[in-house]
N, C-alpha and C. Protein backbone atom coordinates (compact mmCIF):
# COMPACT_ATOMS: atom_id res chain seq x y z
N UNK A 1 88.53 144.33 112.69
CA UNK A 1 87.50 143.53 112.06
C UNK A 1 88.06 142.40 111.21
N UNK A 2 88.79 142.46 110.82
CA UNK A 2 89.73 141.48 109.85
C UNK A 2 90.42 140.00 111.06
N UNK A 3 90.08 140.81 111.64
CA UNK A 3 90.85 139.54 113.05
C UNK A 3 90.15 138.70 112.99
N UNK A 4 88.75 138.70 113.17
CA UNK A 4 87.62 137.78 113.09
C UNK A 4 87.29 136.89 112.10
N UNK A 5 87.50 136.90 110.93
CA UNK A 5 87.33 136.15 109.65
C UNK A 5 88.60 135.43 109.72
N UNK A 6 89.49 135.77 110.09
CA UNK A 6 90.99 135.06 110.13
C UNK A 6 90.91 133.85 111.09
N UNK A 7 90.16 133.94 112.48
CA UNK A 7 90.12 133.12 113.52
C UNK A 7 88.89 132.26 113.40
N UNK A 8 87.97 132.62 112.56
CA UNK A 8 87.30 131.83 112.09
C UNK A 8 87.40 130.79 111.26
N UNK A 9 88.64 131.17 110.36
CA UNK A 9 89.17 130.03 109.45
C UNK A 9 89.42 129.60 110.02
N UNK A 10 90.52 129.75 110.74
CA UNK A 10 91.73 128.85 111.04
C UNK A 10 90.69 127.58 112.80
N UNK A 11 89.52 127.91 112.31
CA UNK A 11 88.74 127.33 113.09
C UNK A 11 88.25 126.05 112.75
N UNK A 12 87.89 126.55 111.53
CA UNK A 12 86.99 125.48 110.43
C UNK A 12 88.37 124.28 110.10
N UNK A 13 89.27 124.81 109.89
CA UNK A 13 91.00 124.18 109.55
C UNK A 13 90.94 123.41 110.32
N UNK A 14 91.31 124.18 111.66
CA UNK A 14 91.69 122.97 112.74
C UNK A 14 90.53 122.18 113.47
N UNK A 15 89.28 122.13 112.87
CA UNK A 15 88.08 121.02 113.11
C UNK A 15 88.49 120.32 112.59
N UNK A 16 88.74 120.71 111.10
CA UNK A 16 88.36 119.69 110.28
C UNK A 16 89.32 118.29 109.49
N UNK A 17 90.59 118.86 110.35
CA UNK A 17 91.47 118.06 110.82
C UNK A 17 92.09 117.63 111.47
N UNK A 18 91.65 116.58 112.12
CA UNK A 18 92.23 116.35 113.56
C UNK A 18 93.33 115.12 113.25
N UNK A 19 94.31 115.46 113.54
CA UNK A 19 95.44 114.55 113.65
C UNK A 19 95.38 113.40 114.41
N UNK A 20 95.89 112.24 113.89
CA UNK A 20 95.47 110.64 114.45
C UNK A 20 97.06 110.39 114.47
N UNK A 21 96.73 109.19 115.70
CA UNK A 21 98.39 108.58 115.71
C UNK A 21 98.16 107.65 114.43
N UNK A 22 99.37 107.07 113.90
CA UNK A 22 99.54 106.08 112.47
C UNK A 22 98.73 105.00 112.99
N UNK A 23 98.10 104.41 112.01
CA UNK A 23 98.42 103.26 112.46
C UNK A 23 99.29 102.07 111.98
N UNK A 24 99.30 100.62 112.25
CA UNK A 24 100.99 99.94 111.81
C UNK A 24 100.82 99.65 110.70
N UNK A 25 102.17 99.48 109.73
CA UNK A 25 102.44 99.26 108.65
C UNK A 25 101.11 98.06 107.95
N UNK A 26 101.01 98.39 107.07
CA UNK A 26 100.19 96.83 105.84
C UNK A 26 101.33 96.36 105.11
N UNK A 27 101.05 95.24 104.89
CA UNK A 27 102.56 94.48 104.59
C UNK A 27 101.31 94.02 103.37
N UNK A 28 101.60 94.15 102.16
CA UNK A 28 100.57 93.54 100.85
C UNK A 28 101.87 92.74 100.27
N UNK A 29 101.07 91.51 100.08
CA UNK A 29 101.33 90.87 98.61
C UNK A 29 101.17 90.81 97.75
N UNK A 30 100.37 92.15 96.73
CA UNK A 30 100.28 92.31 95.52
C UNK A 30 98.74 92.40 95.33
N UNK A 31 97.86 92.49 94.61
CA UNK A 31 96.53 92.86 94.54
C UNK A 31 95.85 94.25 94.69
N UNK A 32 94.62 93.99 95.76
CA UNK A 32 94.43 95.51 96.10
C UNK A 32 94.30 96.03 97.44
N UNK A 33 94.90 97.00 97.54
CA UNK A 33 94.89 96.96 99.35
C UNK A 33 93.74 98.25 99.60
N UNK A 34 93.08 97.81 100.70
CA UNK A 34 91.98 98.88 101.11
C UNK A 34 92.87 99.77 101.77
N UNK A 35 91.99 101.28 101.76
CA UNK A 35 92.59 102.00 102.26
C UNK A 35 90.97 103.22 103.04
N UNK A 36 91.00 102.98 104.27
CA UNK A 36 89.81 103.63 104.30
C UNK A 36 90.11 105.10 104.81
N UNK A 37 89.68 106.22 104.21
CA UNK A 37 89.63 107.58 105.27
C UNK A 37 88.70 108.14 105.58
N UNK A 38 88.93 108.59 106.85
CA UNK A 38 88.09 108.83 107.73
C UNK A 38 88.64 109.80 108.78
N UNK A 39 87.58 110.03 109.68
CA UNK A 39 88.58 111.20 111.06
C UNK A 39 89.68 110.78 111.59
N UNK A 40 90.02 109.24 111.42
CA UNK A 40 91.48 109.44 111.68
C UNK A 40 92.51 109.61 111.05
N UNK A 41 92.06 109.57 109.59
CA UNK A 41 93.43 110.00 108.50
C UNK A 41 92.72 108.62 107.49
N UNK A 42 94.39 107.80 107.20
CA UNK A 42 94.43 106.83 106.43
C UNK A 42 94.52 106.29 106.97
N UNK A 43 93.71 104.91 107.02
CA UNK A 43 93.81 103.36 107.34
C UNK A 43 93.82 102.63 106.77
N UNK A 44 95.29 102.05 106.34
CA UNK A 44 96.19 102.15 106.68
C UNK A 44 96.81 103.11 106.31
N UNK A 45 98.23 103.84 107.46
CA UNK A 45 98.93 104.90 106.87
C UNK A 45 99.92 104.42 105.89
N UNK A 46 100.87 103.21 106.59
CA UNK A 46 101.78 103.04 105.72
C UNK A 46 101.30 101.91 105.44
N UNK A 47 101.44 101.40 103.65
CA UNK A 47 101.65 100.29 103.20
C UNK A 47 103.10 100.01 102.73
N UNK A 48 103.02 98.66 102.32
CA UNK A 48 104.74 97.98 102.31
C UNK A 48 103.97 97.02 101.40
N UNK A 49 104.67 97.05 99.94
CA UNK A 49 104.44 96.01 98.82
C UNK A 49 105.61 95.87 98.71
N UNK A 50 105.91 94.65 97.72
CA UNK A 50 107.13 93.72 97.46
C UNK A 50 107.30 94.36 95.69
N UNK A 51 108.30 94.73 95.69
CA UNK A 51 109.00 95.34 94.37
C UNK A 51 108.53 94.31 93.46
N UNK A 52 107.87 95.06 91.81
CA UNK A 52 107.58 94.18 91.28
C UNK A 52 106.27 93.19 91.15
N UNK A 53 105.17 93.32 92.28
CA UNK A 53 104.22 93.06 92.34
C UNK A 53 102.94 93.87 92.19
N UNK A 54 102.43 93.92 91.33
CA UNK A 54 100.92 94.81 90.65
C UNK A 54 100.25 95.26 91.66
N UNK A 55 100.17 96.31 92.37
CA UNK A 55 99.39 96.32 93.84
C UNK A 55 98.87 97.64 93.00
N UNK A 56 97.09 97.99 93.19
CA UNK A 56 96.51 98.53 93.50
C UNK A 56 95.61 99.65 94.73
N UNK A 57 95.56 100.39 94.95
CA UNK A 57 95.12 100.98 96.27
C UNK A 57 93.80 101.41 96.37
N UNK A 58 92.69 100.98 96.93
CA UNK A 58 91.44 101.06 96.99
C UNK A 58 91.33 101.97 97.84
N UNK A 59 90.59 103.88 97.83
CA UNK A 59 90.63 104.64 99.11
C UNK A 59 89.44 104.51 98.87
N UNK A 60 88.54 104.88 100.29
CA UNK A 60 87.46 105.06 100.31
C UNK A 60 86.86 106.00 101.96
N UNK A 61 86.58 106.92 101.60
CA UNK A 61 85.84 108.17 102.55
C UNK A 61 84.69 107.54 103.15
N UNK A 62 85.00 107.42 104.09
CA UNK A 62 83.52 106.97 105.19
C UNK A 62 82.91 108.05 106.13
N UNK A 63 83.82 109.28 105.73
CA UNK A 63 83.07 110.34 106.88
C UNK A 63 82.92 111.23 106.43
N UNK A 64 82.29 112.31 106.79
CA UNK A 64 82.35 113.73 106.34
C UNK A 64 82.92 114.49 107.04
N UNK A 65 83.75 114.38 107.87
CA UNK A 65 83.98 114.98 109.62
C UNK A 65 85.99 114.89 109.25
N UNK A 66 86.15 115.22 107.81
CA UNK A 66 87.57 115.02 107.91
C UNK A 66 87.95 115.99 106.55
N UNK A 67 89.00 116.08 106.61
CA UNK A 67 89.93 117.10 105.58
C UNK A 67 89.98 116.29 104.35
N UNK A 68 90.13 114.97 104.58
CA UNK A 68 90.44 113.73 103.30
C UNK A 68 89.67 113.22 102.45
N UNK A 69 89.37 114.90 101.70
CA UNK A 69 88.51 114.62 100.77
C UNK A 69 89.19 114.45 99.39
N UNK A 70 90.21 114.52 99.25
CA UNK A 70 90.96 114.23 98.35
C UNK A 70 92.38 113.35 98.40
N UNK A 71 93.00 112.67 97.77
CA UNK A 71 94.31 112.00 98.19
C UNK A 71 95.26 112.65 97.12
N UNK A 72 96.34 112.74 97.50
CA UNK A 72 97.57 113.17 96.70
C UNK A 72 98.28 112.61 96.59
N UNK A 73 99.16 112.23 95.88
CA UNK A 73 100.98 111.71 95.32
C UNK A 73 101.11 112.54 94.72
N UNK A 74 102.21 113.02 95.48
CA UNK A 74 103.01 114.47 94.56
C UNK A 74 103.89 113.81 93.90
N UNK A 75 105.02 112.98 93.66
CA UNK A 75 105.50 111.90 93.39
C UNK A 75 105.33 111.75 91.84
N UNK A 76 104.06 111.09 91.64
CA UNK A 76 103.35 110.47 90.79
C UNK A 76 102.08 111.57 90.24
N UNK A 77 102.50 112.76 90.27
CA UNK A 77 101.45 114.05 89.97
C UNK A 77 100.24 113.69 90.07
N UNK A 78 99.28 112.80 91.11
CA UNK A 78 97.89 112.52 91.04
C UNK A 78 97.56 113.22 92.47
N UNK A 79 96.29 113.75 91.69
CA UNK A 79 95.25 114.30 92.60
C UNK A 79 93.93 114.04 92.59
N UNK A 80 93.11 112.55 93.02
CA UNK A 80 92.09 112.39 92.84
C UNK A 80 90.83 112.62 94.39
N UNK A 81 89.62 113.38 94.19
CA UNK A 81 88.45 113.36 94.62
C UNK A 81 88.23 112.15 95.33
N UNK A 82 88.19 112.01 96.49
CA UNK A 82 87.65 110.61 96.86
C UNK A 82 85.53 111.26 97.76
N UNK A 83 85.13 110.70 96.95
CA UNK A 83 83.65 110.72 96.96
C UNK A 83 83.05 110.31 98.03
N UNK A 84 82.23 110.29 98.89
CA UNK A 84 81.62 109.61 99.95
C UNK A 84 81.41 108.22 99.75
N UNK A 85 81.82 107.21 100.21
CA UNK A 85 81.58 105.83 99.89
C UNK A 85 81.52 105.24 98.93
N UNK A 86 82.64 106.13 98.33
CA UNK A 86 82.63 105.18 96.54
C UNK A 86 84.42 104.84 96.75
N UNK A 87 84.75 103.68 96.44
CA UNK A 87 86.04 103.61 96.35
C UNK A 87 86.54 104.31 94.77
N UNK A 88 88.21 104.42 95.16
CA UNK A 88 88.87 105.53 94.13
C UNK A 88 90.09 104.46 93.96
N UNK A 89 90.40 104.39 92.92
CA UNK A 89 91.58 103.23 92.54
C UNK A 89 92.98 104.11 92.18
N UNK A 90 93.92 104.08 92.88
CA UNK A 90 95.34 104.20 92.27
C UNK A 90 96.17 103.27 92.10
N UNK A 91 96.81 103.03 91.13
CA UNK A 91 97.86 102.03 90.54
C UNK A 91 99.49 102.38 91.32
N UNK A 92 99.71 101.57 91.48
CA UNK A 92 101.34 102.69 92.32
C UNK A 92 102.54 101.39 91.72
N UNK A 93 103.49 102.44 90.63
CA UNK A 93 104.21 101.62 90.09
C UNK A 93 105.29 101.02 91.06
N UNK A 94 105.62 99.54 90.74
CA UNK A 94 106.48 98.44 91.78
C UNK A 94 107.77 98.26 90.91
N UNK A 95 107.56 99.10 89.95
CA UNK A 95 109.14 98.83 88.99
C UNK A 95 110.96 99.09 89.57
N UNK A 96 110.58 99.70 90.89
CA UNK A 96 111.61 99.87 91.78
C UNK A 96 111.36 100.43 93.05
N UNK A 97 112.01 99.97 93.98
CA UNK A 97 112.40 100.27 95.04
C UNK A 97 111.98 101.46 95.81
N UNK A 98 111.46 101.96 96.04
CA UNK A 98 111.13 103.34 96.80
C UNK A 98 109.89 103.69 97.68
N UNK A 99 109.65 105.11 98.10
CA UNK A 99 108.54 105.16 98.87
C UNK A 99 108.13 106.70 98.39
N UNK A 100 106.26 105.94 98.27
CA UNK A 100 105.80 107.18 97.56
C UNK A 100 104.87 107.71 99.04
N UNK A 101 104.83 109.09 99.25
CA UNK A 101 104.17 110.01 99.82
C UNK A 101 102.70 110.03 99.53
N UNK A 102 101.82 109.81 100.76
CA UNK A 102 100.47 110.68 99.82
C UNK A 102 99.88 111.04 101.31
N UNK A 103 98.99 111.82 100.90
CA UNK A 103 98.28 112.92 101.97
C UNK A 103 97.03 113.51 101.57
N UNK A 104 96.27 113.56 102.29
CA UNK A 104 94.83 114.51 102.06
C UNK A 104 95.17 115.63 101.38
N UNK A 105 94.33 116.56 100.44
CA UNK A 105 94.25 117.49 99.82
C UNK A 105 94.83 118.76 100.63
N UNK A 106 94.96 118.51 101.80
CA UNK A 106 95.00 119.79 103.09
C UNK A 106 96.67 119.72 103.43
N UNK A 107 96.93 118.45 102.89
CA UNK A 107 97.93 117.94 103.52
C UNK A 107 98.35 117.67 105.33
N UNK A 108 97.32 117.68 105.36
CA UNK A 108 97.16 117.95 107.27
C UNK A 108 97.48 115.96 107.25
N UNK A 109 97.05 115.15 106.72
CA UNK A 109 97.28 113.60 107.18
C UNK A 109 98.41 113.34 105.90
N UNK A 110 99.32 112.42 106.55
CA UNK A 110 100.39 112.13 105.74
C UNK A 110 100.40 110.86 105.75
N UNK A 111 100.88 110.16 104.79
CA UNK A 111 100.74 108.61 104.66
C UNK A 111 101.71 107.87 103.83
N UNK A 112 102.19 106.82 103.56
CA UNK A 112 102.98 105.94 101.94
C UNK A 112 102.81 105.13 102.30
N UNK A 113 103.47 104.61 100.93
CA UNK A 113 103.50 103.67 100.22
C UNK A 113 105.01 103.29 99.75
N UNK A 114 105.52 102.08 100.48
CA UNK A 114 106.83 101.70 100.58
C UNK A 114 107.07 100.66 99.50
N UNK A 115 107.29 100.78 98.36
CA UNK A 115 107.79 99.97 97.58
C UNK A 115 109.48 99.00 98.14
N UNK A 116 109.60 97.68 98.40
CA UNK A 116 110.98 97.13 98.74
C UNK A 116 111.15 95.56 98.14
């Protein structure tokens, strides 16, 4: 009996995230870059800002049909709620060189943010 509640999860799991190919890099010049999620993950997955330039990240949930109800940077210890059609603002520091990680709450979609 225990078999059944187990295969049922792992049902609801693998609906409710369906893995998307990337799509190509965003190359920003500083400002705010959209970031929409949805059933295919993040769009865009990877961004690429220029070291040193104030870039902002605008996410915003357009579906209900996805795991990415939340965004993460483990990195940068943030874990914010992204709401149905409300954009969610993260700041992502440009003070050096690097690349920050972020991913749905499930961690099932993976994504960054390439500071260079």
């Amino acid at each position: 009996m225990r078999v059944i509640p187990s295969i049922v999860v792992s049902i609801v799991l693998l609906t409710g995230c369906k893995k998307a190919q990337p799509s190509a890099p965003y190359v920003a010049t500083g400002g705010d870059v959209n970031i929409v999620a949805d059933d295919n993950g993040f769009t865009p997955s990877k961004v690429e800002i220029p070291k040193g330039k104030a870039t902002r990240l605008v996410f915003k949930r357009t579906s209900d049909g996805t795991c990415a109800t939340d965004v993460v940077f483990p990195e940068l210890s943030v874990k914010k709620p992204l709401p149905l059609n409300q954009p969610v603002v993260i700041e992502v520091p440009v003070g050096e060189a690097r690349t920050y990680a972020f991913h749905c709450g499930m961690g099932m979609f993976k994504s960054s943010v390439v500071v260079q």
